[in-house]
PDB file of N, CA and C in Angstrom:
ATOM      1  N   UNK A   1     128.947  93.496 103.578  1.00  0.00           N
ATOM      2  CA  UNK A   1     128.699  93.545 104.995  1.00  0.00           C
ATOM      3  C   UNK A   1     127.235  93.189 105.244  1.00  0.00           C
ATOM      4  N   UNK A   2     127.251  92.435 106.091  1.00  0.00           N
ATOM      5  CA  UNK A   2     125.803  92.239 106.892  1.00  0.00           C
ATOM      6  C   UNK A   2     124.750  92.621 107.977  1.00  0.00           C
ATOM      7  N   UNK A   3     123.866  93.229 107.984  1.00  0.00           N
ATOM      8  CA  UNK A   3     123.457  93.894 108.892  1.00  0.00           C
ATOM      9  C   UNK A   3     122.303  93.147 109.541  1.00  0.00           C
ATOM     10  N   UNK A   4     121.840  92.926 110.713  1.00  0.00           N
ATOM     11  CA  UNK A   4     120.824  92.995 111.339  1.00  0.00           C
ATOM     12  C   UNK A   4     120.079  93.771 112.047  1.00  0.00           C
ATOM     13  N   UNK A   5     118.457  93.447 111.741  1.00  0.00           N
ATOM     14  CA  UNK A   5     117.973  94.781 112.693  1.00  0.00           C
ATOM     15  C   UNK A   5     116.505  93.755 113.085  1.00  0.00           C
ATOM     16  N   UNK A   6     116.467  93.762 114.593  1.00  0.00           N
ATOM     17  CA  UNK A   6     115.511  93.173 115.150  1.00  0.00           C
ATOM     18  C   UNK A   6     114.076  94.420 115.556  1.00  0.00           C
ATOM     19  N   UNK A   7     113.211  93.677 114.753  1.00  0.00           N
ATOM     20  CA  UNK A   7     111.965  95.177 115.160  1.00  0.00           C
ATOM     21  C   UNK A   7     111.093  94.599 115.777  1.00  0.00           C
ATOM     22  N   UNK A   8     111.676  93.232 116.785  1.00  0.00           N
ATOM     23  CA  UNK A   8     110.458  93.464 118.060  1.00  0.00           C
ATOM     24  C   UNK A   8     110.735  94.375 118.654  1.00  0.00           C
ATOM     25  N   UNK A   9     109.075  95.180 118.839  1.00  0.00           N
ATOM     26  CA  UNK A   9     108.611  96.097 119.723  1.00  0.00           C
ATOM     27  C   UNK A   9     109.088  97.767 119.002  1.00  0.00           C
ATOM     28  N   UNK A  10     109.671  97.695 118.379  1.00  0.00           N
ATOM     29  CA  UNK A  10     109.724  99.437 117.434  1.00  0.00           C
ATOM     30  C   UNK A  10     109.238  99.575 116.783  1.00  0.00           C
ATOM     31  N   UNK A  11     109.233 100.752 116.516  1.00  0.00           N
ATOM     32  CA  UNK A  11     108.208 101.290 115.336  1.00  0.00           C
ATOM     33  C   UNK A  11     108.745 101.053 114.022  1.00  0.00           C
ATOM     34  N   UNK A  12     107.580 100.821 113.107  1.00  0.00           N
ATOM     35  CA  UNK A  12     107.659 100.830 112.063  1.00  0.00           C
ATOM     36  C   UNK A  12     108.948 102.044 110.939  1.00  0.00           C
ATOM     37  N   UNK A  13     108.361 103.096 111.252  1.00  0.00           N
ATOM     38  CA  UNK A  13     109.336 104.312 110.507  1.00  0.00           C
ATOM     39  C   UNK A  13     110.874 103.894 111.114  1.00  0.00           C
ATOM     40  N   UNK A  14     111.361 103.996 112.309  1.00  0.00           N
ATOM     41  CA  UNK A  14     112.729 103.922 112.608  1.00  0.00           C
ATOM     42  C   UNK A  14     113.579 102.509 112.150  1.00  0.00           C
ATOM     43  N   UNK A  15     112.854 101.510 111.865  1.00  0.00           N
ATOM     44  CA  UNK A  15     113.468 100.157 111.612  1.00  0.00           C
ATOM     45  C   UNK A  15     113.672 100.810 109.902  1.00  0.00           C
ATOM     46  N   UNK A  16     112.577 101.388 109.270  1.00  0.00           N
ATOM     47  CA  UNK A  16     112.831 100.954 107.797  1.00  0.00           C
ATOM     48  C   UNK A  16     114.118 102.621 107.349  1.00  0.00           C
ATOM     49  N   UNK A  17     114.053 103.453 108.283  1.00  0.00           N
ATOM     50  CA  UNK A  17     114.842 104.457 107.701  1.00  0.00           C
ATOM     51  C   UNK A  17     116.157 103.557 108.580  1.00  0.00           C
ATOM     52  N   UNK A  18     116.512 102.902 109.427  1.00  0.00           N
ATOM     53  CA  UNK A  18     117.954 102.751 109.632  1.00  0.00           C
ATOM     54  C   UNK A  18     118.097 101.744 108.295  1.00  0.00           C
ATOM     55  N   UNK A  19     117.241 100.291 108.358  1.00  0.00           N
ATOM     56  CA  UNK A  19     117.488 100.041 106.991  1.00  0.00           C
ATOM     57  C   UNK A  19     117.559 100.483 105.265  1.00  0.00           C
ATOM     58  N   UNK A  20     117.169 101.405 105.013  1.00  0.00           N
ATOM     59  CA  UNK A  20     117.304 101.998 104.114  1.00  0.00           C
ATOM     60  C   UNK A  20     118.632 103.493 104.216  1.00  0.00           C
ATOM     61  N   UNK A  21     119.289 103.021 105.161  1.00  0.00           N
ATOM     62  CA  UNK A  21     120.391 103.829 105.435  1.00  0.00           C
ATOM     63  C   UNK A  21     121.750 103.356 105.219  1.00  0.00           C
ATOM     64  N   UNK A  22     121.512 101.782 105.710  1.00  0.00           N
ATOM     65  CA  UNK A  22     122.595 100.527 105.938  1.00  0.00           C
ATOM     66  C   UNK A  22     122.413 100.126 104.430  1.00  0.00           C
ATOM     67  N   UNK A  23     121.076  99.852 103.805  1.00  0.00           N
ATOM     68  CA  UNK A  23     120.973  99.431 102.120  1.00  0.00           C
ATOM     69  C   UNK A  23     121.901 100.251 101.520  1.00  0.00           C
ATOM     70  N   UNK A  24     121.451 101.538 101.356  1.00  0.00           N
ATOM     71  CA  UNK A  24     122.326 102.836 100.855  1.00  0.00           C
ATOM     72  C   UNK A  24     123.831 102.409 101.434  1.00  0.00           C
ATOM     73  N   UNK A  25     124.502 102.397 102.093  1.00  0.00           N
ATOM     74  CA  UNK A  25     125.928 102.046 102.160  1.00  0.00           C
ATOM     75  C   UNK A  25     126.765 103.172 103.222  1.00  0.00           C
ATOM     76  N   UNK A  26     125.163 104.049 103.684  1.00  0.00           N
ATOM     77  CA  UNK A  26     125.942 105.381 104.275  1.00  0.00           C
ATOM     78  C   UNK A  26     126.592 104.886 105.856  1.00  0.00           C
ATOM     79  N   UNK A  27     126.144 103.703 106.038  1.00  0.00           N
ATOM     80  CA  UNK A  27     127.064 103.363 107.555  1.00  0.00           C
ATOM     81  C   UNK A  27     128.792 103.183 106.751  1.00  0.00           C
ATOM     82  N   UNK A  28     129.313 102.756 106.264  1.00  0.00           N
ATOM     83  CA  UNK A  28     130.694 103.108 105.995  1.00  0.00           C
ATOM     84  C   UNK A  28     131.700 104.071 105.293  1.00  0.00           C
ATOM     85  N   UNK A  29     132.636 103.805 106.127  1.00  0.00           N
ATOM     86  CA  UNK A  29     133.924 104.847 105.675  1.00  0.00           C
ATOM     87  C   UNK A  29     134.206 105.335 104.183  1.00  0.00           C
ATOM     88  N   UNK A  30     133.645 104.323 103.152  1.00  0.00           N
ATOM     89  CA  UNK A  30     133.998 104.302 102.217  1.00  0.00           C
ATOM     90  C   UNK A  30     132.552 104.718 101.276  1.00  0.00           C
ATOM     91  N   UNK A  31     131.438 105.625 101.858  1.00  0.00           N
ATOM     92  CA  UNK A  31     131.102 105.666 101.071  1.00  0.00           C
ATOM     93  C   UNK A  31     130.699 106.296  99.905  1.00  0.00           C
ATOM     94  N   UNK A  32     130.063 106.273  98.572  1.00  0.00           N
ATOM     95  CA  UNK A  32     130.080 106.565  97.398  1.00  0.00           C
ATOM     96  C   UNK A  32     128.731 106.855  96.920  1.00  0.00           C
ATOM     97  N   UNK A  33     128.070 107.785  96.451  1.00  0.00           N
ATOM     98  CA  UNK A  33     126.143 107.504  96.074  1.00  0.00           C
ATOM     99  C   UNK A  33     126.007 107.073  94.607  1.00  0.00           C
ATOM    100  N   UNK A  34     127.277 107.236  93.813  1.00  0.00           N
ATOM    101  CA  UNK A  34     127.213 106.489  92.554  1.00  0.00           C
ATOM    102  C   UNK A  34     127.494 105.026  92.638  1.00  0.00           C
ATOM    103  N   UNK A  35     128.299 104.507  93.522  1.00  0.00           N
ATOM    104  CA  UNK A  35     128.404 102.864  93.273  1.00  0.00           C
ATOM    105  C   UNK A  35     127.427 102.445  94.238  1.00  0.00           C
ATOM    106  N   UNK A  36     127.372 101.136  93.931  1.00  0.00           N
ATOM    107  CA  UNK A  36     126.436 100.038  94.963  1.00  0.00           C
ATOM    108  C   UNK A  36     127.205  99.354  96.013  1.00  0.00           C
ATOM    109  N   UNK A  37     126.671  99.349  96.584  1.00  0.00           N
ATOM    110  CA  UNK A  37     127.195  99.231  98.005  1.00  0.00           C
ATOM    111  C   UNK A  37     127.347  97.442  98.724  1.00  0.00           C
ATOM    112  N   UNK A  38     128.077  96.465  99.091  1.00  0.00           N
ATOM    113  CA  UNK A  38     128.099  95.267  99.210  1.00  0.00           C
ATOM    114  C   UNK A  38     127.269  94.985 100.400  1.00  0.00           C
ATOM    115  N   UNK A  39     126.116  95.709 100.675  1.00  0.00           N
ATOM    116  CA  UNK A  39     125.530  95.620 101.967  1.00  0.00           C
ATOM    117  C   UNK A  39     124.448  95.133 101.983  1.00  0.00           C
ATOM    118  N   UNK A  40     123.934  93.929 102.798  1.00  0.00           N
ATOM    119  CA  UNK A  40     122.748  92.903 103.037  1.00  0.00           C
ATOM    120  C   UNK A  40     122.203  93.039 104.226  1.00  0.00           C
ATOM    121  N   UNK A  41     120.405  93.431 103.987  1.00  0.00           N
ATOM    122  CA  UNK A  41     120.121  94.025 105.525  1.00  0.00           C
ATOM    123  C   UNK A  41     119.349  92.709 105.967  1.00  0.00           C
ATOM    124  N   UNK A  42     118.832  92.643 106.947  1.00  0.00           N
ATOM    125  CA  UNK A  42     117.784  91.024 107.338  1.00  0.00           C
ATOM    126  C   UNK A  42     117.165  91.541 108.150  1.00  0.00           C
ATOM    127  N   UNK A  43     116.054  91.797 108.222  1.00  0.00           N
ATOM    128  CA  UNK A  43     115.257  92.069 109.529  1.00  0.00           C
ATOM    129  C   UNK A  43     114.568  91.370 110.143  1.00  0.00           C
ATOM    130  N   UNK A  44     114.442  90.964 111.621  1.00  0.00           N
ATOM    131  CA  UNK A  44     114.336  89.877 112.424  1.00  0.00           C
ATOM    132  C   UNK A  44     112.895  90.193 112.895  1.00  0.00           C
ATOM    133  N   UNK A  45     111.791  89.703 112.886  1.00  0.00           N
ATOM    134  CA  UNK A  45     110.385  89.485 113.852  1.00  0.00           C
ATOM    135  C   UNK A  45     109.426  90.428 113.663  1.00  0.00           C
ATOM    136  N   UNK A  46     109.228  90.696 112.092  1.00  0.00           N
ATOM    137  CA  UNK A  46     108.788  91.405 111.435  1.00  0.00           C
ATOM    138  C   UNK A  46     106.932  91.809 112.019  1.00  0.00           C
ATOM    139  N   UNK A  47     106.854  90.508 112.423  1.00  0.00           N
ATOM    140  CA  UNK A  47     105.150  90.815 112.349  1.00  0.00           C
ATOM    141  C   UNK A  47     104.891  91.089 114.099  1.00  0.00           C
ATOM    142  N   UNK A  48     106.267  91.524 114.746  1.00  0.00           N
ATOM    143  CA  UNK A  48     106.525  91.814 116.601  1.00  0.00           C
ATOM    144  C   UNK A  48     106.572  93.336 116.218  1.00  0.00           C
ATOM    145  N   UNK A  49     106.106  94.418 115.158  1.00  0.00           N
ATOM    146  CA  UNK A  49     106.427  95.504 115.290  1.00  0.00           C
ATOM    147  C   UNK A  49     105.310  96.308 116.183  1.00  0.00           C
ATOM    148  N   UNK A  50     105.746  97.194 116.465  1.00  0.00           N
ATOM    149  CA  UNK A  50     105.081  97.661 117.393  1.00  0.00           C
ATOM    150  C   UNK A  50     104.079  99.116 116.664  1.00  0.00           C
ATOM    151  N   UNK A  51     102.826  98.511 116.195  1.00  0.00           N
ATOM    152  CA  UNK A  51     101.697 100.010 115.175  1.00  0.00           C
ATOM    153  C   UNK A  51     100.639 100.122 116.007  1.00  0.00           C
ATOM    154  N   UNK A  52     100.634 100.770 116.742  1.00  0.00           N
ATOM    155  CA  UNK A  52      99.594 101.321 117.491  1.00  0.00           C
ATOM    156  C   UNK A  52      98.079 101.052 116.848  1.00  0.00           C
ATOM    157  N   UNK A  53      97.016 100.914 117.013  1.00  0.00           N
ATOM    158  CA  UNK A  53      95.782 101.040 116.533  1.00  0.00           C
ATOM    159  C   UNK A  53      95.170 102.315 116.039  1.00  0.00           C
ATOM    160  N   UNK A  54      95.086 103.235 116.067  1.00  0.00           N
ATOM    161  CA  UNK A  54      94.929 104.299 115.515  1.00  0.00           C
ATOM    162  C   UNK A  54      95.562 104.745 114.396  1.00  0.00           C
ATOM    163  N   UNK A  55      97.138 104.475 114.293  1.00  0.00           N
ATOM    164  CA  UNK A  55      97.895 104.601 113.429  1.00  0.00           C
ATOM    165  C   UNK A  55      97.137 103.427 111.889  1.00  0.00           C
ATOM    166  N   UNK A  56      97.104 102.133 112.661  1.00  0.00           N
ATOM    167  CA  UNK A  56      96.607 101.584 111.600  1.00  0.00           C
ATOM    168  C   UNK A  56      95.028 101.734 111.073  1.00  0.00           C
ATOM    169  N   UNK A  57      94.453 102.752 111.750  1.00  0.00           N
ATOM    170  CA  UNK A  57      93.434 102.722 110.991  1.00  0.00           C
ATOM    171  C   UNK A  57      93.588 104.328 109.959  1.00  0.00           C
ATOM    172  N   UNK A  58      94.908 104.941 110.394  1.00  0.00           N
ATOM    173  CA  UNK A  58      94.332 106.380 110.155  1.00  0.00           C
ATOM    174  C   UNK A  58      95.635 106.232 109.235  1.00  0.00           C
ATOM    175  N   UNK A  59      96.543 105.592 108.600  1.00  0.00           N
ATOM    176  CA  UNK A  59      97.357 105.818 107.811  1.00  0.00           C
ATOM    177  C   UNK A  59      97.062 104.974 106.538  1.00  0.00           C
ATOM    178  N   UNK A  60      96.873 105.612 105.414  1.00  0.00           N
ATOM    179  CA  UNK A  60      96.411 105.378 104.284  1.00  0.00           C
ATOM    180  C   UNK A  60      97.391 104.594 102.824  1.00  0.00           C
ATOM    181  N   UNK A  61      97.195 104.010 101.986  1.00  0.00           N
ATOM    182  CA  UNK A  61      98.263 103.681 101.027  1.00  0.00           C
ATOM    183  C   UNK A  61      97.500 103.662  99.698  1.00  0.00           C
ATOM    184  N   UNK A  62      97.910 104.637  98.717  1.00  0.00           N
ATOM    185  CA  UNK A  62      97.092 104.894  97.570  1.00  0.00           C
ATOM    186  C   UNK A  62      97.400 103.975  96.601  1.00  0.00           C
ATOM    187  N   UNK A  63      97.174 103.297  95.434  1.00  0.00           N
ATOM    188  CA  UNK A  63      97.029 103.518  94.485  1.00  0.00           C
ATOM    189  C   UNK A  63      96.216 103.922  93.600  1.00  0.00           C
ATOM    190  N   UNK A  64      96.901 104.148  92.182  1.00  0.00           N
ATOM    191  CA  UNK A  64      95.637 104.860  91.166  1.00  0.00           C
ATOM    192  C   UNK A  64      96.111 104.025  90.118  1.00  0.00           C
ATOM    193  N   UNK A  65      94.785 103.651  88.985  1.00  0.00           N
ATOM    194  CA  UNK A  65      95.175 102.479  87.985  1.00  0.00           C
ATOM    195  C   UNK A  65      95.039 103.519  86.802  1.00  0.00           C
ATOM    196  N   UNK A  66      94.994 104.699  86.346  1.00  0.00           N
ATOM    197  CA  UNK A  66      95.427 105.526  85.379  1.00  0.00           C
ATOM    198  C   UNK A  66      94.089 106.384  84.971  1.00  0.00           C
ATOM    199  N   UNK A  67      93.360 105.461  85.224  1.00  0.00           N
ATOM    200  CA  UNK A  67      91.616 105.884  84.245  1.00  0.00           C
ATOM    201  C   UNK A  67      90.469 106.590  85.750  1.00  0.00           C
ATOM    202  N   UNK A  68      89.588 107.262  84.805  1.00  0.00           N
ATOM    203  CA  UNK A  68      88.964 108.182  85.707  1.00  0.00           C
ATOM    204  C   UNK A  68      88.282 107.208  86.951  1.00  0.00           C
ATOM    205  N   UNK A  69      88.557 108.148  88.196  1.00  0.00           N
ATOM    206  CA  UNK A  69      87.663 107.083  89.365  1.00  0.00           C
ATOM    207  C   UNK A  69      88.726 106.268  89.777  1.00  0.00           C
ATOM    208  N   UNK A  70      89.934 105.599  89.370  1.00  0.00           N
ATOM    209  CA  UNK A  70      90.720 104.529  89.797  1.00  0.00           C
ATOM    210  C   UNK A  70      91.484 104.668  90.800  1.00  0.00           C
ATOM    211  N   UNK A  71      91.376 105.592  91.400  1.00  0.00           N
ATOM    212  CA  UNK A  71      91.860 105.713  92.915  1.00  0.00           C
ATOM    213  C   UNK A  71      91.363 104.942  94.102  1.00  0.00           C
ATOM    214  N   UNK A  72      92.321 103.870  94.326  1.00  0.00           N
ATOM    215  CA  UNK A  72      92.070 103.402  95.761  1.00  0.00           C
ATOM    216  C   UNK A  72      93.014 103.682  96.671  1.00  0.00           C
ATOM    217  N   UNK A  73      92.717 103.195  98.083  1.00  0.00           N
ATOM    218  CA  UNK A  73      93.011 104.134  99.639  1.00  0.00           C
ATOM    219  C   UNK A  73      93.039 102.250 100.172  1.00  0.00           C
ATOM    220  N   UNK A  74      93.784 101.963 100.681  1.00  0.00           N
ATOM    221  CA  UNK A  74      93.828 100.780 101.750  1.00  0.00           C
ATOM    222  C   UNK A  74      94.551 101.246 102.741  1.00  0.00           C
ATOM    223  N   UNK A  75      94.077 101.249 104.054  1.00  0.00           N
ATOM    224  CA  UNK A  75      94.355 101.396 105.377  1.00  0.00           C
ATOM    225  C   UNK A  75      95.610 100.569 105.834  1.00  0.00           C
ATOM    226  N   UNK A  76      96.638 100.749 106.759  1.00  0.00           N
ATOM    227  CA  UNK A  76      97.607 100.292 106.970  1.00  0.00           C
ATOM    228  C   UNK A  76      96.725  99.076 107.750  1.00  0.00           C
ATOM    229  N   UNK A  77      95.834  98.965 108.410  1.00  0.00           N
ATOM    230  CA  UNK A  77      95.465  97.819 109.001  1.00  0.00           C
ATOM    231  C   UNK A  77      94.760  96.381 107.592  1.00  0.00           C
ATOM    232  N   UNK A  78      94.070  97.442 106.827  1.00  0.00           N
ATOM    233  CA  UNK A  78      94.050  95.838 106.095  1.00  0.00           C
ATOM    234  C   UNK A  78      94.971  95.708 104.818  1.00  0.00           C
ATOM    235  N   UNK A  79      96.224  96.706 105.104  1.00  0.00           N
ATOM    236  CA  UNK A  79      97.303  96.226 104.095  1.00  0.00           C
ATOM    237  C   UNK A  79      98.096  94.745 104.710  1.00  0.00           C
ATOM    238  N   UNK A  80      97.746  95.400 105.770  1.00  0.00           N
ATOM    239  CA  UNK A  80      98.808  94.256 106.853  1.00  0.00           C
ATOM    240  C   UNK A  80      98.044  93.003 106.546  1.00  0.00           C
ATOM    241  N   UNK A  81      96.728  92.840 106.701  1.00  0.00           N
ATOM    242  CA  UNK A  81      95.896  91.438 106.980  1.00  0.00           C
ATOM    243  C   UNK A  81      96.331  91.287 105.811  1.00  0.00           C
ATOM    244  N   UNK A  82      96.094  91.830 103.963  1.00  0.00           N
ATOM    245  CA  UNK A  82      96.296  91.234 102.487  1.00  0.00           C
ATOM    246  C   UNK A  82      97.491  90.740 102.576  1.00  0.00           C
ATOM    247  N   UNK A  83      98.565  91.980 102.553  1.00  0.00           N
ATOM    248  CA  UNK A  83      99.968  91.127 102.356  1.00  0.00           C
ATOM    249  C   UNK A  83     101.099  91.166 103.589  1.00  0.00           C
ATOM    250  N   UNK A  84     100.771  91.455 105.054  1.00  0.00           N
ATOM    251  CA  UNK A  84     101.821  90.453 105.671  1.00  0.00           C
ATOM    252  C   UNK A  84     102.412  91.851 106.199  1.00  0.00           C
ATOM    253  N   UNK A  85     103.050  92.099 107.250  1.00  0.00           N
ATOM    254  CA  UNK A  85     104.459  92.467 107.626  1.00  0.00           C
ATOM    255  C   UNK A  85     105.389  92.548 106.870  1.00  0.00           C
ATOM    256  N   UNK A  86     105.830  91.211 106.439  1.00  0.00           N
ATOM    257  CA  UNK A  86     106.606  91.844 105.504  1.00  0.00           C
ATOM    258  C   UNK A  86     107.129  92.376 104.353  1.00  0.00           C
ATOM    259  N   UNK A  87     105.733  92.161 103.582  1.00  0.00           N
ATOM    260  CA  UNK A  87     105.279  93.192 102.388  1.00  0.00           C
ATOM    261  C   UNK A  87     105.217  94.701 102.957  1.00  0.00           C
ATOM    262  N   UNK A  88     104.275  95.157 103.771  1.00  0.00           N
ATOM    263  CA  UNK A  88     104.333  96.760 104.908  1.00  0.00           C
ATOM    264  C   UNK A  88     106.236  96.600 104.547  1.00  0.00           C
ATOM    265  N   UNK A  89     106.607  96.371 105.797  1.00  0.00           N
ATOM    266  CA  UNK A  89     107.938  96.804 105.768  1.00  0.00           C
ATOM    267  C   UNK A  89     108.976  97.347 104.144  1.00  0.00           C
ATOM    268  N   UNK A  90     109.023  95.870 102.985  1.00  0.00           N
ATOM    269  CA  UNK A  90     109.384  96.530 102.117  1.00  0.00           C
ATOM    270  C   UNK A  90     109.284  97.756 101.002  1.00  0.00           C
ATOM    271  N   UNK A  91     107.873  97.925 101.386  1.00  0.00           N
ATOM    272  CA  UNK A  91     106.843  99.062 100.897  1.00  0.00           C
ATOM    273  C   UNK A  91     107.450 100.265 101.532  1.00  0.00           C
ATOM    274  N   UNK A  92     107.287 100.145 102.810  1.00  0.00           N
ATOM    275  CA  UNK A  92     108.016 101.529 103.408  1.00  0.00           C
ATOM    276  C   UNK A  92     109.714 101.511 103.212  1.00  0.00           C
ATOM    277  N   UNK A  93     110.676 100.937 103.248  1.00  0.00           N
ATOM    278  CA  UNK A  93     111.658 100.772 102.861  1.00  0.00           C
ATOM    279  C   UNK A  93     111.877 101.164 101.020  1.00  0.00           C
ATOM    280  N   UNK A  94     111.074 100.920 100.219  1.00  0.00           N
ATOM    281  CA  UNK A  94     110.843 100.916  98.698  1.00  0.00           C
ATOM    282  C   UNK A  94     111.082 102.604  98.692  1.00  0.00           C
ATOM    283  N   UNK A  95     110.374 102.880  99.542  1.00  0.00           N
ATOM    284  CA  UNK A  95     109.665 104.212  99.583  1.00  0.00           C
ATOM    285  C   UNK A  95     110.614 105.762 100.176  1.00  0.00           C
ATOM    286  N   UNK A  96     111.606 105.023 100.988  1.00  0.00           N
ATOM    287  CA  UNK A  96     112.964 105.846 100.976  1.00  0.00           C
ATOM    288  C   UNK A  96     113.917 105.844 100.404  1.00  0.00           C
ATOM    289  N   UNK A  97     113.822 104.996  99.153  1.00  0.00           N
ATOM    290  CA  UNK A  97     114.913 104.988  98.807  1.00  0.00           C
ATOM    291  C   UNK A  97     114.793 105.804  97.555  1.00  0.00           C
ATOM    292  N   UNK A  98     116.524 106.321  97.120  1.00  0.00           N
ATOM    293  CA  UNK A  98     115.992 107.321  95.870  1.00  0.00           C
ATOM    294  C   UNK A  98     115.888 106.276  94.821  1.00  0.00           C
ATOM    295  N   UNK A  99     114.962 107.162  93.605  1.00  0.00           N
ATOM    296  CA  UNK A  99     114.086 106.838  92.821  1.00  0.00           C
ATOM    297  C   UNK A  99     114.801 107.616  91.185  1.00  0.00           C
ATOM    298  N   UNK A 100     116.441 106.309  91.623  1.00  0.00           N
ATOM    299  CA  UNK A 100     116.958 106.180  90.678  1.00  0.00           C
ATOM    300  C   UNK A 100     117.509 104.605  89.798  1.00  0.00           C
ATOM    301  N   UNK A 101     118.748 104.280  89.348  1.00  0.00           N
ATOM    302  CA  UNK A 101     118.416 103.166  88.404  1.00  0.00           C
ATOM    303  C   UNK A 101     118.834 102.180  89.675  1.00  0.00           C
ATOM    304  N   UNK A 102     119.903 102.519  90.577  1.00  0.00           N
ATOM    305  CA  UNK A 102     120.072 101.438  92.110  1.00  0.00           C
ATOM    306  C   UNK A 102     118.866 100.987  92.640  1.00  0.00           C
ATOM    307  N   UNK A 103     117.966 101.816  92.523  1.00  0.00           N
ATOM    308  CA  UNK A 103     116.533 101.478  93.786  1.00  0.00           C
ATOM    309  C   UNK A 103     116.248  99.769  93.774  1.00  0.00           C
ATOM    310  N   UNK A 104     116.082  99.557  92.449  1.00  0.00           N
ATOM    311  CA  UNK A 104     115.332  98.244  92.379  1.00  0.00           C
ATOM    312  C   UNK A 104     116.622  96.823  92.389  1.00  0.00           C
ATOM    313  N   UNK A 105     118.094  97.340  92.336  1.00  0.00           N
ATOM    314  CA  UNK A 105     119.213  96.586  92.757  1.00  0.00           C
ATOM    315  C   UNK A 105     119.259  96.901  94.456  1.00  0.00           C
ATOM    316  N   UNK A 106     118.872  97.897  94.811  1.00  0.00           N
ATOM    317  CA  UNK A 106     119.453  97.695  96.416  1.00  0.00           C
ATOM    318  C   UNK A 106     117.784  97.230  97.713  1.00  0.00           C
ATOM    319  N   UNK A 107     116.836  96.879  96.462  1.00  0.00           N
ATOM    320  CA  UNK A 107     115.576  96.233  97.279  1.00  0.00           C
ATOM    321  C   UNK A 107     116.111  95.027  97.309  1.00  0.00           C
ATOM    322  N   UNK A 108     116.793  94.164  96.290  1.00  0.00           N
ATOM    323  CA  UNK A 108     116.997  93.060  96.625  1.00  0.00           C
ATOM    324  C   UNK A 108     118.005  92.703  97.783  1.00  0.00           C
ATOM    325  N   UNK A 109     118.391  93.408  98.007  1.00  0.00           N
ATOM    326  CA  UNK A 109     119.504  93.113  99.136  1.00  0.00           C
ATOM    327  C   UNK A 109     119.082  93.117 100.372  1.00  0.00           C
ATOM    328  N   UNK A 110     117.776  93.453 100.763  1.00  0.00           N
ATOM    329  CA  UNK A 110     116.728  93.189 101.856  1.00  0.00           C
ATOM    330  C   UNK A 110     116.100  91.978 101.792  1.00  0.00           C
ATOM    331  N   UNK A 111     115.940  91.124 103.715  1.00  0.00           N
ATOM    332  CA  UNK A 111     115.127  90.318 103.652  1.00  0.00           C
ATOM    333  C   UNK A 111     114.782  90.531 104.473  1.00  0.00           C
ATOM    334  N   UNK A 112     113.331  90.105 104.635  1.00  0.00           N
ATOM    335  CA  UNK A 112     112.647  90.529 105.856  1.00  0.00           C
ATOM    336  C   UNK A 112     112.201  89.138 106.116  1.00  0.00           C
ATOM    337  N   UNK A 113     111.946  88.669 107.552  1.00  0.00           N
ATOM    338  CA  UNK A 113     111.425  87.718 108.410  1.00  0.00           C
ATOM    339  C   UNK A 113     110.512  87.914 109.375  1.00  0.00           C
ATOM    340  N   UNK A 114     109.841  87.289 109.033  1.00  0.00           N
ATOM    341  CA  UNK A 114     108.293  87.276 110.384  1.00  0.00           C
ATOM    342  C   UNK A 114     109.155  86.428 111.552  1.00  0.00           C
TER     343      UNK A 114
END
């Protein structure tokens, strides 16, 4: 099944939890949390979302590279300028989903479009 979800003008959080809901397979009758689910999400006008300015300066994205001190912090505003809308989007989408052996089979089944 195919899904669309257009995120001109919504917020960020509600586009990626319905998609990561529709990925998961929980919109149908039939569904199962052990099998994979035949479901393809597409999201339409990725870089029309609607992030307030404050939000993007005050919401943070860590990584750490293992060794002492290697903690970095990039701001949702210059995650967006490095990699795009629709890098943000799959990041937050990555990020609900469980963090079992499906995760990295049911990312591919997302596409996102500017």
């Amino acid at each position: 099944m195919k899904y669309t979800i257009d995120a001109q003008g919504k917020k960020l959080g509600r586009i990626a939890s319905q998609a990561a809901l529709f990925l998961r397979g929980k919109g149908s009758a039939s569904y199962t949390p052990n099998e994979l689910p035949d479901a393809q999400v597409e999201i339409l006008n990725a870089s029309k979302l609607s992030i307030t300015e404050k939000k993007g300066l005050q919401t943070e994205y860590l990584r750490y590279s293992g060794y002492p001190g290697g903690l970095r912090a990039t701001s949702l505003a210059e995650f967006v300028t490095k990699k795009g809308h629709a890098e943000l989007l799959r990041k937050v989408i990555l990020g609900m989903l469980p963090r079992n052996r499906q995760r990295s089979r049911l990312i591919k089944k997302l596409t996102v479009r500017n």
